[in-house]
PDB file of N, CA and C in Angstrom:
ATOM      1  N   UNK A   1      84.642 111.611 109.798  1.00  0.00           N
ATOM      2  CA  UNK A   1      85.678 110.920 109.066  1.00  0.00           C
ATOM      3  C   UNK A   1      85.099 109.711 108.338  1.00  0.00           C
ATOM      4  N   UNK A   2      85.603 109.180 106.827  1.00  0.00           N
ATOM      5  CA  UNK A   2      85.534 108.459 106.103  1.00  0.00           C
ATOM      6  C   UNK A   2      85.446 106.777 106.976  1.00  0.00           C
ATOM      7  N   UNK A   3      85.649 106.169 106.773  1.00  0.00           N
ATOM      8  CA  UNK A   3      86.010 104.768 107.068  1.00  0.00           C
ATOM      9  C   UNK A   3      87.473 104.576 106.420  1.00  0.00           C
ATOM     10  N   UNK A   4      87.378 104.713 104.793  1.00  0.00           N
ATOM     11  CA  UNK A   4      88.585 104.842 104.334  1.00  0.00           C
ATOM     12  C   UNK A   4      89.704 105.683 105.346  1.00  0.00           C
ATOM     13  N   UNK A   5      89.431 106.683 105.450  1.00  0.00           N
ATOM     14  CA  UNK A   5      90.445 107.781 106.669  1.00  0.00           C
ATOM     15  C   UNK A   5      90.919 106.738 107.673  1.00  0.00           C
ATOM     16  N   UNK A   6      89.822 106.307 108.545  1.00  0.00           N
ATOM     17  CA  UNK A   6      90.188 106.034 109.760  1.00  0.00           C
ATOM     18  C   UNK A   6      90.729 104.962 110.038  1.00  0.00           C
ATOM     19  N   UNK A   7      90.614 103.797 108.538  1.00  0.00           N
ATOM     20  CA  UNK A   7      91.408 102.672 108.232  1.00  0.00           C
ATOM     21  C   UNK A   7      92.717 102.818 107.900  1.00  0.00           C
ATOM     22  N   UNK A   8      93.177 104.091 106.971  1.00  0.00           N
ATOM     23  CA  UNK A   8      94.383 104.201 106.368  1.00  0.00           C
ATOM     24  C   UNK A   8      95.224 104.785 107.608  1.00  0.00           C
ATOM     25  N   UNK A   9      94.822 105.442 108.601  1.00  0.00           N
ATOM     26  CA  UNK A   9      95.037 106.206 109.882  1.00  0.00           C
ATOM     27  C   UNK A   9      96.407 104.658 110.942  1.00  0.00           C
ATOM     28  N   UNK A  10      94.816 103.868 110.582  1.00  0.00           N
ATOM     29  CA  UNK A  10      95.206 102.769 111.867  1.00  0.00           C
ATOM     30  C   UNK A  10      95.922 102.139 111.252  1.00  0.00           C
ATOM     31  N   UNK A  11      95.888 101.856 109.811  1.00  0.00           N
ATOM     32  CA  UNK A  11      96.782 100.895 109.063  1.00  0.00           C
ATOM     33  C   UNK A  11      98.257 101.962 109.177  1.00  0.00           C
ATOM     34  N   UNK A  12      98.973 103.376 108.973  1.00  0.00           N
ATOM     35  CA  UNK A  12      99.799 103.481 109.193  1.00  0.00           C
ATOM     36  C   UNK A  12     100.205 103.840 110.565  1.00  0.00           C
ATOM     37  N   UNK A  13      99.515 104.203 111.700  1.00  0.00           N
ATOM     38  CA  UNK A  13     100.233 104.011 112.885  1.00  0.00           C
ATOM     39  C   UNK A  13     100.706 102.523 113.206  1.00  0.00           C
ATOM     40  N   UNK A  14      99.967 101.310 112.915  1.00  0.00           N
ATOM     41  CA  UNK A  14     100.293 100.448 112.856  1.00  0.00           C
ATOM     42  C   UNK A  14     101.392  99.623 112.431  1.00  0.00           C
ATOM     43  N   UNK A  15     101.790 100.547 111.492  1.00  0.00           N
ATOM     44  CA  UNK A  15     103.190 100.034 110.517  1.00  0.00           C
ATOM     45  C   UNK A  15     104.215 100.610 111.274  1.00  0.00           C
ATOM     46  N   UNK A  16     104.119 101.810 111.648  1.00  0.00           N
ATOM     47  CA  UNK A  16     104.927 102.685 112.436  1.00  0.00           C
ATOM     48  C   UNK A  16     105.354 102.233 114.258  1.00  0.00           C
ATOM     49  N   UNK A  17     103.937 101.427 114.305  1.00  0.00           N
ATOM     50  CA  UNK A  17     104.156 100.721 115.474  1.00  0.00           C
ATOM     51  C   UNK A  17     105.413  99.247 115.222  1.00  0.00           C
ATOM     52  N   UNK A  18     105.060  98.937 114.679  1.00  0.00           N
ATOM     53  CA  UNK A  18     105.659  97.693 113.711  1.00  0.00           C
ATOM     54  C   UNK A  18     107.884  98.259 113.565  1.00  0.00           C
ATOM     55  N   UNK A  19     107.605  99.239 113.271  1.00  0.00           N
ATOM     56  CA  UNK A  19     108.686  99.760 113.205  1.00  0.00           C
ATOM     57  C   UNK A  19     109.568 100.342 114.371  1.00  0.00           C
ATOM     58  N   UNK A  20     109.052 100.602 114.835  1.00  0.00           N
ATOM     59  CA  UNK A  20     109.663 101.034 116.360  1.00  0.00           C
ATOM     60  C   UNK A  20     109.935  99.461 117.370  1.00  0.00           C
ATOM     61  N   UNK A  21     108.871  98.802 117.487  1.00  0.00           N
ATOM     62  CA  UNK A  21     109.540  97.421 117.490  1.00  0.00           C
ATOM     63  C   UNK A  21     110.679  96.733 116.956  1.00  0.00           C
ATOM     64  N   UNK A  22     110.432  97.217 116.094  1.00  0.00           N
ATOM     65  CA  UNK A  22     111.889  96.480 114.996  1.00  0.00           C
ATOM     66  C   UNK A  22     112.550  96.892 114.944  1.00  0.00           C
ATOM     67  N   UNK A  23     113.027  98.361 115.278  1.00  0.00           N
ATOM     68  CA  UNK A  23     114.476  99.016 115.812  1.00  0.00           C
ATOM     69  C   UNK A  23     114.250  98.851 116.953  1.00  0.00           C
ATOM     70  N   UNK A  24     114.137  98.605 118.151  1.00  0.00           N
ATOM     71  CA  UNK A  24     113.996  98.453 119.122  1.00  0.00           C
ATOM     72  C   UNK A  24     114.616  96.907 119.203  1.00  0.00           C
ATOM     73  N   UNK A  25     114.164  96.011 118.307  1.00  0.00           N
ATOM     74  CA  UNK A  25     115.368  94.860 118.500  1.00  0.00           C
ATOM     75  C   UNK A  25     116.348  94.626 117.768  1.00  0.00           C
ATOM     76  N   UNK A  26     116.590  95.502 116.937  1.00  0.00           N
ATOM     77  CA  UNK A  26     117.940  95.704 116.125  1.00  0.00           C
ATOM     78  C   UNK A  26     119.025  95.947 116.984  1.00  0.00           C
ATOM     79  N   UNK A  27     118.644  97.357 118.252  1.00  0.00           N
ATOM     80  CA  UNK A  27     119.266  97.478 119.128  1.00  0.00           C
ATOM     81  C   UNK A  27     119.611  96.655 120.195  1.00  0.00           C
ATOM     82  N   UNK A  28     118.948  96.368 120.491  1.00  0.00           N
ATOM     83  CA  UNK A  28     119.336  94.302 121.354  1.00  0.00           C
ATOM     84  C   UNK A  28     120.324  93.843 120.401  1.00  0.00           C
ATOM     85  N   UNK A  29     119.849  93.430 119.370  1.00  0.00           N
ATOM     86  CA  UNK A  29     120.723  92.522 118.582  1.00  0.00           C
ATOM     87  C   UNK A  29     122.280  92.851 118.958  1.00  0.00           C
ATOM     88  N   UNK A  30     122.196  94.606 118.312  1.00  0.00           N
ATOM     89  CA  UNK A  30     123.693  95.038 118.333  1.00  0.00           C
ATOM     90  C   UNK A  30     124.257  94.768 119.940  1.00  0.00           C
ATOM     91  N   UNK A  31     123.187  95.374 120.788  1.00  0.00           N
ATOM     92  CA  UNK A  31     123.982  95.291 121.874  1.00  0.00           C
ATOM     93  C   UNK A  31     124.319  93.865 122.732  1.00  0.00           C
ATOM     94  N   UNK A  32     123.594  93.382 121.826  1.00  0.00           N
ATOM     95  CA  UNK A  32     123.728  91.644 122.932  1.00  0.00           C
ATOM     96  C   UNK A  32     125.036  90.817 121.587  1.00  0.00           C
ATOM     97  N   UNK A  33     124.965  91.631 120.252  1.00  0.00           N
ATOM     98  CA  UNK A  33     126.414  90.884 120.157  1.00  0.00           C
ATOM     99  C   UNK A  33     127.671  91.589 120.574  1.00  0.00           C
ATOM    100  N   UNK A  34     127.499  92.509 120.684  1.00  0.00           N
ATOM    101  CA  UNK A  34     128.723  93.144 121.602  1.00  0.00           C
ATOM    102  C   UNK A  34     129.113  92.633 122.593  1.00  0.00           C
ATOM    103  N   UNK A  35     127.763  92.532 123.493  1.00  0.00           N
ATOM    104  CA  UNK A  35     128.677  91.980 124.777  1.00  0.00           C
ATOM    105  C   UNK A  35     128.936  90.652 124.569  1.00  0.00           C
ATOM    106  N   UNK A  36     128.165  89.924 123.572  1.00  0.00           N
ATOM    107  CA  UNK A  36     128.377  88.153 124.097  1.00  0.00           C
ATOM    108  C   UNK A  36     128.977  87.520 122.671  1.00  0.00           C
ATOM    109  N   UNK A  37     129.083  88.398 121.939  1.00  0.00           N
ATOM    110  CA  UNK A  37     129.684  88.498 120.682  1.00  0.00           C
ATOM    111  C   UNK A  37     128.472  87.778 119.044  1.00  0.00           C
ATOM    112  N   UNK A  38     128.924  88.060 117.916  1.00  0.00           N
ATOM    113  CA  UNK A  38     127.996  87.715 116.707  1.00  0.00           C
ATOM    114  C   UNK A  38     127.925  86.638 116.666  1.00  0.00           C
ATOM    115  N   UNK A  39     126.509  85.690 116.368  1.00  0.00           N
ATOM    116  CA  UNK A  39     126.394  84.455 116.211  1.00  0.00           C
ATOM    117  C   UNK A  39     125.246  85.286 114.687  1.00  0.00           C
ATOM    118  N   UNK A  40     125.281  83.911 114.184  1.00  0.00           N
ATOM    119  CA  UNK A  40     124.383  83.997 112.899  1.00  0.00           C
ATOM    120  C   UNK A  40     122.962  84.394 113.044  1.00  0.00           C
ATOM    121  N   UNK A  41     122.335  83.606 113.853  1.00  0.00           N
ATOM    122  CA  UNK A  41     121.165  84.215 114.581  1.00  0.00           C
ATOM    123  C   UNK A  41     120.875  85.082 115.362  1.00  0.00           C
ATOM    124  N   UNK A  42     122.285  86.158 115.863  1.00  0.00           N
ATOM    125  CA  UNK A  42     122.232  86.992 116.365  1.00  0.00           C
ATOM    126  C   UNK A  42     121.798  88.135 114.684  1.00  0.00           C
ATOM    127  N   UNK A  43     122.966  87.682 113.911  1.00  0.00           N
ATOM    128  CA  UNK A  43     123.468  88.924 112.811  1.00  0.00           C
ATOM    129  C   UNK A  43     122.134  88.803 111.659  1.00  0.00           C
ATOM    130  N   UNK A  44     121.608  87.634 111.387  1.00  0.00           N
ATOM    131  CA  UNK A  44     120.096  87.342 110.618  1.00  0.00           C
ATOM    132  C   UNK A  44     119.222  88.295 111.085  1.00  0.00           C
ATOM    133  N   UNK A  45     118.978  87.989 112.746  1.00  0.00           N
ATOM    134  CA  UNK A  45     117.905  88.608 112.915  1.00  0.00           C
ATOM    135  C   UNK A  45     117.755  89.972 112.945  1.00  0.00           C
ATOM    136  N   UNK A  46     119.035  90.640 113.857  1.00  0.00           N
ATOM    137  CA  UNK A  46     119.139  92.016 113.411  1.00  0.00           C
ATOM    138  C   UNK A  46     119.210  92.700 111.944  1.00  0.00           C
ATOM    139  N   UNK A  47     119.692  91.840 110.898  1.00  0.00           N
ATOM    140  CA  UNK A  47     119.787  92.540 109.561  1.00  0.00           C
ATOM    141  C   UNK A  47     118.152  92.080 108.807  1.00  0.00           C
ATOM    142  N   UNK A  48     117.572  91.559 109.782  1.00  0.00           N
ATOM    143  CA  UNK A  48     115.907  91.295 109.007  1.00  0.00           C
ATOM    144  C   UNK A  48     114.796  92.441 109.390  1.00  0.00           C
ATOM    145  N   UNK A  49     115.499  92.732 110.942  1.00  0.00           N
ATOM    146  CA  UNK A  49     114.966  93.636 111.909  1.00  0.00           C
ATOM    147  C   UNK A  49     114.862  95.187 111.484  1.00  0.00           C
ATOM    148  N   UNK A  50     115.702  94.837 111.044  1.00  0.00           N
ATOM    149  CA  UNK A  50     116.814  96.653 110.237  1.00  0.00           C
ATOM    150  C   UNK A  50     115.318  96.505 108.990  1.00  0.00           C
ATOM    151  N   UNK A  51     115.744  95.641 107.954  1.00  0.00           N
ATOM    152  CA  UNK A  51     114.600  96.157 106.470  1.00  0.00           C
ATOM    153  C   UNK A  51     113.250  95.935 106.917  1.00  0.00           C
ATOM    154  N   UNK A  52     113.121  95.427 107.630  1.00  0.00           N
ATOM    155  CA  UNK A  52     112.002  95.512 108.277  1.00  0.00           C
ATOM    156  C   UNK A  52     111.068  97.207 109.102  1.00  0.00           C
ATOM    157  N   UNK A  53     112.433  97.491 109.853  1.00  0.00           N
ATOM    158  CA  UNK A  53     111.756  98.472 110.329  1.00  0.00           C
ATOM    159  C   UNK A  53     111.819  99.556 109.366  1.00  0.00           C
ATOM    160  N   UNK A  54     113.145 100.155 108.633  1.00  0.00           N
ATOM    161  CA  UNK A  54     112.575 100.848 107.218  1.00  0.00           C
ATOM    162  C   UNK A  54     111.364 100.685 106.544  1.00  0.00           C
ATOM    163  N   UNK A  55     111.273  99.240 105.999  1.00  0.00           N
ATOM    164  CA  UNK A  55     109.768  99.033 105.494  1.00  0.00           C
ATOM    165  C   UNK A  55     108.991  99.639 105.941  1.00  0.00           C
ATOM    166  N   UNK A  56     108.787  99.294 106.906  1.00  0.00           N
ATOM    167  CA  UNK A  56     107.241  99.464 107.775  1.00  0.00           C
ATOM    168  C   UNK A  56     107.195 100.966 108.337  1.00  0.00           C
ATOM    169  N   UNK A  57     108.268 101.340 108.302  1.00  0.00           N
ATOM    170  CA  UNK A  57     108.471 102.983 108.722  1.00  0.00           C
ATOM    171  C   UNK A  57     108.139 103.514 107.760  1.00  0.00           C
ATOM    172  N   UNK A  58     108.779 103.619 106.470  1.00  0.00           N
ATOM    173  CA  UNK A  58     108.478 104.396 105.410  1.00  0.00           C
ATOM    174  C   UNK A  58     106.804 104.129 104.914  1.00  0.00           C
ATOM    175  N   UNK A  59     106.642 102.776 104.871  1.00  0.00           N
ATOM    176  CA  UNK A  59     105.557 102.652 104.191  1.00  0.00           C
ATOM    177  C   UNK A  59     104.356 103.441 105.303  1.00  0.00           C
ATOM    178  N   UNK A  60     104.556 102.977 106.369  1.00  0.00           N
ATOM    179  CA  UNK A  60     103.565 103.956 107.545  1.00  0.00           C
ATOM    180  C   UNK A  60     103.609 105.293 107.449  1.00  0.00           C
ATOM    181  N   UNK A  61     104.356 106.060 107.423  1.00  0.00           N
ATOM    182  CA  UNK A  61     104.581 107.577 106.954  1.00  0.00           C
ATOM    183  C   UNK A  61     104.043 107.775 105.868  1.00  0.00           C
ATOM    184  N   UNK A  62     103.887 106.430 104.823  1.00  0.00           N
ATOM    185  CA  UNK A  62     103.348 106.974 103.300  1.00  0.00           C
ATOM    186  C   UNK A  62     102.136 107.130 103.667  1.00  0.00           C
ATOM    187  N   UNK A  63     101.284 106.095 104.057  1.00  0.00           N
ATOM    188  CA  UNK A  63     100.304 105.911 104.412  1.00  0.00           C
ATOM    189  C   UNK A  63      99.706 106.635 105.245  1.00  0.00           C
ATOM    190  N   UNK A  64      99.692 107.351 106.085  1.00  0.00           N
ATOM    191  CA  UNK A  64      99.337 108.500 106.936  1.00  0.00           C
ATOM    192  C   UNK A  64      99.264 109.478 105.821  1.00  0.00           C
ATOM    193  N   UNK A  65     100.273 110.384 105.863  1.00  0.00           N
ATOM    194  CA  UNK A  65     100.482 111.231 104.335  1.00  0.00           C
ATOM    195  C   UNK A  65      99.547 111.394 103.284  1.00  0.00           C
ATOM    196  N   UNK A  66      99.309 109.989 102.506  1.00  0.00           N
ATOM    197  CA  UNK A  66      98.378 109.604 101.435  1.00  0.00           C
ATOM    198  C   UNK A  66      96.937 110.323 102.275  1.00  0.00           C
ATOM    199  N   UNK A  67      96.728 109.280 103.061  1.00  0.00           N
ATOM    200  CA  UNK A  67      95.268 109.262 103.796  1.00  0.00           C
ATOM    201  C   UNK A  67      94.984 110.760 103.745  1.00  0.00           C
ATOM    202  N   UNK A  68      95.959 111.561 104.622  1.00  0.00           N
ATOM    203  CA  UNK A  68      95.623 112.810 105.125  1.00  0.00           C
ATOM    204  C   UNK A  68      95.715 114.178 103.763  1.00  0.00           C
ATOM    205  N   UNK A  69      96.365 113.562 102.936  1.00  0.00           N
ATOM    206  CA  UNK A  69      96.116 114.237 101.409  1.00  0.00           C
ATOM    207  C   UNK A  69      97.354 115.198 101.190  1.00  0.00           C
ATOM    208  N   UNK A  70      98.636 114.442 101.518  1.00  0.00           N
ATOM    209  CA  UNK A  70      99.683 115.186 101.505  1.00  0.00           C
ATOM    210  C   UNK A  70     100.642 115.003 100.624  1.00  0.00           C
ATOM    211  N   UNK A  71     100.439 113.981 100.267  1.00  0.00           N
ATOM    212  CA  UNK A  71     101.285 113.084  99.168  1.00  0.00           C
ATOM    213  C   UNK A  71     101.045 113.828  97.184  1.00  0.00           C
ATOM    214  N   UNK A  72     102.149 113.851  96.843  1.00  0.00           N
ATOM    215  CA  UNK A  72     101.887 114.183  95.197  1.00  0.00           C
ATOM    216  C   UNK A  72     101.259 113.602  95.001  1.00  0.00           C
ATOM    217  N   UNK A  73     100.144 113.203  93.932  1.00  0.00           N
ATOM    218  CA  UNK A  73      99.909 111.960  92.887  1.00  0.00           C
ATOM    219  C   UNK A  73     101.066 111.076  92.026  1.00  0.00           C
ATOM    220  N   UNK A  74     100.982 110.336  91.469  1.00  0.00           N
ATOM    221  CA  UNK A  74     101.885 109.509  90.715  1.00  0.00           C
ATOM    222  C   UNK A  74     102.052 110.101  89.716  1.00  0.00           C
ATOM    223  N   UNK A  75     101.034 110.597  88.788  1.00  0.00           N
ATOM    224  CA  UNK A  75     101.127 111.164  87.589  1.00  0.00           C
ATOM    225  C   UNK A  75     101.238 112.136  87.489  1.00  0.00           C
ATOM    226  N   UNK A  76     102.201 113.248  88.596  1.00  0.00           N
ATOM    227  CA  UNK A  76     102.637 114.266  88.523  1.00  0.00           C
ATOM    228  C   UNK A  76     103.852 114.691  87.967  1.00  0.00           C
ATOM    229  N   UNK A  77     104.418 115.128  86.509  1.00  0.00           N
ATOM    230  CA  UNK A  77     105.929 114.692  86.270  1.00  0.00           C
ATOM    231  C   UNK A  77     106.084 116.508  85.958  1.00  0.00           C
ATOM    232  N   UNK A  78     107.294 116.880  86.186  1.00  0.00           N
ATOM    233  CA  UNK A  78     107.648 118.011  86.163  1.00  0.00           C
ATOM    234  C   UNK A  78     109.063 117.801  85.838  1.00  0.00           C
ATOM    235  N   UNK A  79     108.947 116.822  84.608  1.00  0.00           N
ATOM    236  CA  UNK A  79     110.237 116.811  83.828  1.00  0.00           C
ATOM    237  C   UNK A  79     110.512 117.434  82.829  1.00  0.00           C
ATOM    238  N   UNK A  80     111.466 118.330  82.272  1.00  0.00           N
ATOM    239  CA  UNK A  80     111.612 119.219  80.848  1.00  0.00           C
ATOM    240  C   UNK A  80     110.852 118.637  79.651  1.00  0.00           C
ATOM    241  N   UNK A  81     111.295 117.245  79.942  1.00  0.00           N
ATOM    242  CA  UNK A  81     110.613 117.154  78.696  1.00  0.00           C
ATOM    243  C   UNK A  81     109.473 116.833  78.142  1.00  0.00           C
ATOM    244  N   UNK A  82     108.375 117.128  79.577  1.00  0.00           N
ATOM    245  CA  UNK A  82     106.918 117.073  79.346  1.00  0.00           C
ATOM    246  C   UNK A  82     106.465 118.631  79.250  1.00  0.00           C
ATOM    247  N   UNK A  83     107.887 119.306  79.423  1.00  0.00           N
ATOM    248  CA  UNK A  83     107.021 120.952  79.694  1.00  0.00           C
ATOM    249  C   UNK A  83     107.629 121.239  78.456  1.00  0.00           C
ATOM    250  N   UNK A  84     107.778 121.069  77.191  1.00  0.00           N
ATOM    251  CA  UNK A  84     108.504 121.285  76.139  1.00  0.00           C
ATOM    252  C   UNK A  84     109.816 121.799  75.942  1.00  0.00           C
ATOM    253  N   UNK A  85     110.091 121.275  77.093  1.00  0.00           N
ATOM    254  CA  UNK A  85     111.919 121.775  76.889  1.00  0.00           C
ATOM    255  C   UNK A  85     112.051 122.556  77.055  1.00  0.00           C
ATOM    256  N   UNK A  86     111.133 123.509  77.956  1.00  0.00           N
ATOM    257  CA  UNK A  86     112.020 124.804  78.608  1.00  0.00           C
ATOM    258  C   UNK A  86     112.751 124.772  79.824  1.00  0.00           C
ATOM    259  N   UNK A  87     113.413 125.672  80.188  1.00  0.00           N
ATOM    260  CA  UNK A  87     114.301 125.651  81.230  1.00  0.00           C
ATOM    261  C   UNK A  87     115.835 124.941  80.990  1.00  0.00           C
ATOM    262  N   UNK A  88     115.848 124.660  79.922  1.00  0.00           N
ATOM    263  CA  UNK A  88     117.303 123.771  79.672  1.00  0.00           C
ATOM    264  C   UNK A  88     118.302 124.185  81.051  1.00  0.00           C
ATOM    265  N   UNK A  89     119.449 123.624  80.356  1.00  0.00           N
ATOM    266  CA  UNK A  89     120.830 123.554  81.279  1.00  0.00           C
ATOM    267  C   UNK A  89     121.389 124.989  81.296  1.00  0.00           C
TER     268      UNK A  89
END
């Protein structure tokens, strides 16, 4: 394996780690304002916790993906109107 590989590897389990943490206290959040009810620093931290763990989830999944060579390229477009307009409506 590359270096690149085994960096992009650790860099997205890492994010993914990152993410499971962070739903993991989203769920606190919810459940500790339930029982003891919403304070601001209850409802902040869980709604930071939340884009947080999306972030770091998605971007970790990209990143694995990419590394492992699963991902489209960017400059892949398979829009009509790069294929000369066939296939219309």
């Amino acid at each position: 394996m590359s270096v690149k590989s085994v960096v992009g590897r650790l860099a997205g389990w890492l994010l993914l780690a990152v993410a499971g943490v962070a739903a993991l206290n989203v769920a606190w959040m919810v459940a500790s304002s339930a029982l003891w009810g919403v304070t601001t620093a209850r409802f902040l931290t869980g709604w930071f916790s939340a884009g947080l763990a999306l972030t770091a989830g998605l971007t970790g999944y990209v990143v694995r993906q990419r590394v492992a060579g699963n991902v489209i390229p960017l400059n892949y477009d398979v829009s009509v109107a790069f294929r000369g307009g066939q296939g219309g409506l």
